[in-house]
C-alpha atoms as a PDB file:
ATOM      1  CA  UNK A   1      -5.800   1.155  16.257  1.00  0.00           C
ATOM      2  CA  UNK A   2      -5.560   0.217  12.685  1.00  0.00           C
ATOM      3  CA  UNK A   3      -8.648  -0.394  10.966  1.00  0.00           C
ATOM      4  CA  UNK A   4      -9.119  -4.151   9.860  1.00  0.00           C
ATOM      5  CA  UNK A   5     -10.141  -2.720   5.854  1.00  0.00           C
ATOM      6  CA  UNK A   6      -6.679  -1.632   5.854  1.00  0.00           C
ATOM      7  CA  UNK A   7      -4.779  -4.866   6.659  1.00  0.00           C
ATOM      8  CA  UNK A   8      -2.887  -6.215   4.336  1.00  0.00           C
ATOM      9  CA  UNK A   9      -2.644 -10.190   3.820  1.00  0.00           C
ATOM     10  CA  UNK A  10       0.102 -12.412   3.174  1.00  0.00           C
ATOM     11  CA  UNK A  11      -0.114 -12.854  -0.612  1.00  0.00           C
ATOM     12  CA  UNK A  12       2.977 -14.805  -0.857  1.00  0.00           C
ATOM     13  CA  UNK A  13       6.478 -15.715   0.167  1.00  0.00           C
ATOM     14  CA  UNK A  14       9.333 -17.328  -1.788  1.00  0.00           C
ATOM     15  CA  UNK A  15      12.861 -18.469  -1.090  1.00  0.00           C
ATOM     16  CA  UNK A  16      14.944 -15.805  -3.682  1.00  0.00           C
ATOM     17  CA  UNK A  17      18.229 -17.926  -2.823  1.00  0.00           C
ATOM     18  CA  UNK A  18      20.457 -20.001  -0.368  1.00  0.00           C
ATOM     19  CA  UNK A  19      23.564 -20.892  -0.860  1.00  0.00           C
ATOM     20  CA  UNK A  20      26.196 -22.485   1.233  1.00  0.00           C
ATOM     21  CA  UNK A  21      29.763 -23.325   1.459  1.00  0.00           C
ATOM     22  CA  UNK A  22      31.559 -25.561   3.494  1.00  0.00           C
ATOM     23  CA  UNK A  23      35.615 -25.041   4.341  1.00  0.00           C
ATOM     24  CA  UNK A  24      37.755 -28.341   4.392  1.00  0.00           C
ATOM     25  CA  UNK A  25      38.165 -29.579   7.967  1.00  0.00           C
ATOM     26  CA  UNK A  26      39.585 -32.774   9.568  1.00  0.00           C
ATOM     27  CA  UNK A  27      37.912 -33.832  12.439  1.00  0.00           C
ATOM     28  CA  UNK A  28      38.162 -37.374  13.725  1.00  0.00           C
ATOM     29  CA  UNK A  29      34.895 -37.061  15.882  1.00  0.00           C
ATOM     30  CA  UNK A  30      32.076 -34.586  15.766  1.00  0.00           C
ATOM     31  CA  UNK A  31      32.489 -30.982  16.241  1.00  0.00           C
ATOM     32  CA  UNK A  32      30.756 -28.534  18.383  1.00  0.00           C
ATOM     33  CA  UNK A  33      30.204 -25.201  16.512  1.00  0.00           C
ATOM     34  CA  UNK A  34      28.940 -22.070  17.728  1.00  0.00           C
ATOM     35  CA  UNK A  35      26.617 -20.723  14.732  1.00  0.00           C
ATOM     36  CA  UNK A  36      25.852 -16.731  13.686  1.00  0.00           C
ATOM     37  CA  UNK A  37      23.461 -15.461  12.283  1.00  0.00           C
ATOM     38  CA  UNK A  38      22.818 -12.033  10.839  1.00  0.00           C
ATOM     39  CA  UNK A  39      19.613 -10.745   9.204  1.00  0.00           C
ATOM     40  CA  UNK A  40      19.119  -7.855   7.041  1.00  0.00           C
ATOM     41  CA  UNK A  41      15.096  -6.710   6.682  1.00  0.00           C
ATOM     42  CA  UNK A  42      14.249  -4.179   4.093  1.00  0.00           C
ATOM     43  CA  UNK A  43      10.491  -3.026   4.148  1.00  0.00           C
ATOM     44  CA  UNK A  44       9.123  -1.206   1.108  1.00  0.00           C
ATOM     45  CA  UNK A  45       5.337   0.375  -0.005  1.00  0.00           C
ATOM     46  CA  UNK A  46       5.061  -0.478  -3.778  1.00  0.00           C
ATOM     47  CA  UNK A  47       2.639   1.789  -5.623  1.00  0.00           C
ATOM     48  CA  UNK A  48       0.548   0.660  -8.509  1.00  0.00           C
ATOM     49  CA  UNK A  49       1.387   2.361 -11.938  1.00  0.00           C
ATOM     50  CA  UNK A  50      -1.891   1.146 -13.223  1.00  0.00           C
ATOM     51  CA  UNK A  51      -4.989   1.822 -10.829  1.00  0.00           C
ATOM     52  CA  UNK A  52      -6.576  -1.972 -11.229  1.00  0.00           C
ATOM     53  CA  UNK A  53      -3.397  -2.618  -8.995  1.00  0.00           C
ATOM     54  CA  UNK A  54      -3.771  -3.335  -5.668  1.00  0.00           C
ATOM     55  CA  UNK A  55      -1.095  -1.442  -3.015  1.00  0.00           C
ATOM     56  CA  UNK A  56       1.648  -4.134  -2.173  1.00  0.00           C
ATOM     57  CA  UNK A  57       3.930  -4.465   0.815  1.00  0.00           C
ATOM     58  CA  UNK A  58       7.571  -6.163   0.535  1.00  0.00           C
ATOM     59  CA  UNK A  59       9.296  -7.431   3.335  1.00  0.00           C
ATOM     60  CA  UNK A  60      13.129  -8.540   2.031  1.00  0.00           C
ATOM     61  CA  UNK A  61      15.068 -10.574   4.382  1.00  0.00           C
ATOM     62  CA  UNK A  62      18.684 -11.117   3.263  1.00  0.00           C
ATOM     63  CA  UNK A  63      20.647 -13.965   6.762  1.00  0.00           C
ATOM     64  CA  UNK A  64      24.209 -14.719   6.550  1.00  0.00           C
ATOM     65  CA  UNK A  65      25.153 -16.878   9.082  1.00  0.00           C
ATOM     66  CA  UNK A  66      28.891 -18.412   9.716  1.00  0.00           C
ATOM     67  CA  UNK A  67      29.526 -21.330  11.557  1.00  0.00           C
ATOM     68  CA  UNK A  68      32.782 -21.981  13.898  1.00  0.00           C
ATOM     69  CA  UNK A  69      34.616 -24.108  15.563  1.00  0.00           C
ATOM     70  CA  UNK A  70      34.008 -23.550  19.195  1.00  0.00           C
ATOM     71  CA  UNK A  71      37.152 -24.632  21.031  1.00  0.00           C
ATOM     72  CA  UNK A  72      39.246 -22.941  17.753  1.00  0.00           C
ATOM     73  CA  UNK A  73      37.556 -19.472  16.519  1.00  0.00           C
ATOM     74  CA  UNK A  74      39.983 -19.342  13.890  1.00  0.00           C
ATOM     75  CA  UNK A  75      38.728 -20.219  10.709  1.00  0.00           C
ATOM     76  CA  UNK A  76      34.988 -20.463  10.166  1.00  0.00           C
ATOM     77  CA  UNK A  77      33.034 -24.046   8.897  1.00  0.00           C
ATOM     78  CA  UNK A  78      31.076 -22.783   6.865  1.00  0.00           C
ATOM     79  CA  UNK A  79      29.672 -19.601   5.281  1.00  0.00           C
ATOM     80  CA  UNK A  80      25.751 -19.622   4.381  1.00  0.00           C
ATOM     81  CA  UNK A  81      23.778 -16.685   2.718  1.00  0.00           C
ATOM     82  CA  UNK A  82      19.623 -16.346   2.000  1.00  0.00           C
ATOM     83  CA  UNK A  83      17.353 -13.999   0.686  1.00  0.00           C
ATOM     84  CA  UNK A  84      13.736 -13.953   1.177  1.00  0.00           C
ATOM     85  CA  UNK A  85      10.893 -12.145   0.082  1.00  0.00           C
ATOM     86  CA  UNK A  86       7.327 -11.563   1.090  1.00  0.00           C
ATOM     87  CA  UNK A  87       4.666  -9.548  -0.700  1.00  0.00           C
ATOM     88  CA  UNK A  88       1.563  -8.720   1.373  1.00  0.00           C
ATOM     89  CA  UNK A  89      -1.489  -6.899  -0.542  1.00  0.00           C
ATOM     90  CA  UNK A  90      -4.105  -4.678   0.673  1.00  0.00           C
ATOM     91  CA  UNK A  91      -7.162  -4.074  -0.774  1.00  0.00           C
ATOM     92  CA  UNK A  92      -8.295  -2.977  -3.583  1.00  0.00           C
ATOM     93  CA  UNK A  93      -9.857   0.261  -1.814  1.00  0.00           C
ATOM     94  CA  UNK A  94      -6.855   1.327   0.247  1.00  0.00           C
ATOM     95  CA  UNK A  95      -4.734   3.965  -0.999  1.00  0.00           C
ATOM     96  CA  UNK A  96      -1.342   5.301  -0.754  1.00  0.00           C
ATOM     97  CA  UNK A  97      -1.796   8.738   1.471  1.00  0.00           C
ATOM     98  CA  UNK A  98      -3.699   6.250   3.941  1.00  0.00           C
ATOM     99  CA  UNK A  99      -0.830   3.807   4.247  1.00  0.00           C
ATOM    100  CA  UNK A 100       2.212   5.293   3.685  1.00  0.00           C
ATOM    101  CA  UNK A 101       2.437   7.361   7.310  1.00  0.00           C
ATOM    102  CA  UNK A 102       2.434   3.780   9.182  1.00  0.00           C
ATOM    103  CA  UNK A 103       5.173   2.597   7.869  1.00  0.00           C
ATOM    104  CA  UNK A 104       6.792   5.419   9.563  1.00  0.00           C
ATOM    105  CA  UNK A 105       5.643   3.589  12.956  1.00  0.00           C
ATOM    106  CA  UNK A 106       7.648   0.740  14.236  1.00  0.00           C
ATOM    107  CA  UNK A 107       4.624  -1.879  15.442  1.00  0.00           C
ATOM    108  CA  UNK A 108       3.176  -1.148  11.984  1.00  0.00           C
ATOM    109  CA  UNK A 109       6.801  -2.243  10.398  1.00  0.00           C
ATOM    110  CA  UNK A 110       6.878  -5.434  13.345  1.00  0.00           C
ATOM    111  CA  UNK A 111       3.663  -6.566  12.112  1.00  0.00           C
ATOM    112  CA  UNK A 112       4.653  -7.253   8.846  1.00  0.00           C
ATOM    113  CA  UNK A 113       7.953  -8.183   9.899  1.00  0.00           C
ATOM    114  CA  UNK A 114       6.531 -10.714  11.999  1.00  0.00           C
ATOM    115  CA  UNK A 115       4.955 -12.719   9.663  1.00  0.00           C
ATOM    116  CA  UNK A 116       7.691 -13.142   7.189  1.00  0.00           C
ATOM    117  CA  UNK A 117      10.623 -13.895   9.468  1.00  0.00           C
ATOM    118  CA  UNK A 118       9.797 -16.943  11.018  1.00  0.00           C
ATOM    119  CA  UNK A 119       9.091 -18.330   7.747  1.00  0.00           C
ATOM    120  CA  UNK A 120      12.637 -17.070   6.568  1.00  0.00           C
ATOM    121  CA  UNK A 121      14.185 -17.856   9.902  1.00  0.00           C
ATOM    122  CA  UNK A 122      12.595 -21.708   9.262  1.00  0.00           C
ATOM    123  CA  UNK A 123      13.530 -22.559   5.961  1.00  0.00           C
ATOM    124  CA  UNK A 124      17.621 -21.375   7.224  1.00  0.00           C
ATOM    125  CA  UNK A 125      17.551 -23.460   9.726  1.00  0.00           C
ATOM    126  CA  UNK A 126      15.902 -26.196   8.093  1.00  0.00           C
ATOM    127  CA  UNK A 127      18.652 -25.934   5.075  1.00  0.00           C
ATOM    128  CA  UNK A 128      21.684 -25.827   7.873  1.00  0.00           C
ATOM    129  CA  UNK A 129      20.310 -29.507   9.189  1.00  0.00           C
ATOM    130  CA  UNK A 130      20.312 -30.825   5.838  1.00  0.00           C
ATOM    131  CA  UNK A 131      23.449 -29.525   5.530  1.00  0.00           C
ATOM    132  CA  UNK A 132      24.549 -31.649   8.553  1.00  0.00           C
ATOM    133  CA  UNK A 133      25.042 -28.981  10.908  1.00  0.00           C
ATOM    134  CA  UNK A 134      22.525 -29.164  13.836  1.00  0.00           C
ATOM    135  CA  UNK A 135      20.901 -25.596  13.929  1.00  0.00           C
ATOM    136  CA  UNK A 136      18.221 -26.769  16.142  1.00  0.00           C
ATOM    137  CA  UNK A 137      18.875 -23.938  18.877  1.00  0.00           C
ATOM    138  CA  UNK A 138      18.544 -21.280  16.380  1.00  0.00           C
ATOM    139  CA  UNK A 139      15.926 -18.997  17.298  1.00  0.00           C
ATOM    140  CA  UNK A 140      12.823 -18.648  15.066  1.00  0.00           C
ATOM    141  CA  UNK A 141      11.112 -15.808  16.093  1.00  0.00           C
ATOM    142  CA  UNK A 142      12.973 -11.856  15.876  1.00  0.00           C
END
């Protein structure tokens, strides 16, 4: 078991960008689309130069999803791309050689993981029904 001194803590997470674009359709009536998503998570150990520094975690989540029609899979609605970061920092007394083997160990990388990407998954979802497409089924959890 990991030893609660150890944990990191969510420090922070930020929206790096979103972006969407729409293709020009002509529908008389609404649409049912079938929506895909694909996440990218990147998981890095950042090492103070200076010692004052506390160790930091960085989970990067880049989602591109692409919405179809779903009676015509031809050509896609819309495109849609995020990235997302989260920093978690550990304390001040932790050090590298005493971290750096978990992240070798996949429930050490899930527990990070965790945290950001329902926060990531969220916000997506949240900027697809502002968008007007209803992304309420999308999952929120990995």
């Amino acid at each position: 078991m990991d030893s609660v001194e150890l944990r990191p803590r969510l420090a922070s997470f930020r929206v790096v960008a979103f972006s969407g674009k729409f293709n020009a359709i002509t529908a008389k009536k609404p649409v049912e689309i079938a929506l895909e998503m694909q996440p990218r998570i990147d998981l890095e150990l950042r090492v103070p130069t200076e010692e004052e520094n506390p160790l930091e975690a960085l989970v990067h989540i880049q989602i591109n999803g692409k919405a179809t029609p779903r009676d015509e899979q031809e050509q896609p609605i819309g495109n849609f791309e995020a990235e997302y970061e989260a920093r978690f920092v550990y304390p001040p007394d932790a050090k590298e050689p005493d971290i750096s083997p978990r992240f070798d160990r996949e429930p050490y990388q899930y527990s990070l993981i965790s945290q950001a990407f329902p926060l990531a998954s969220s916000h997506f979802r949240r900027e697809l029904l502002s968008m007007g497409i209803d992304a309420r089924t999308l999952p929120l959890g990995l």
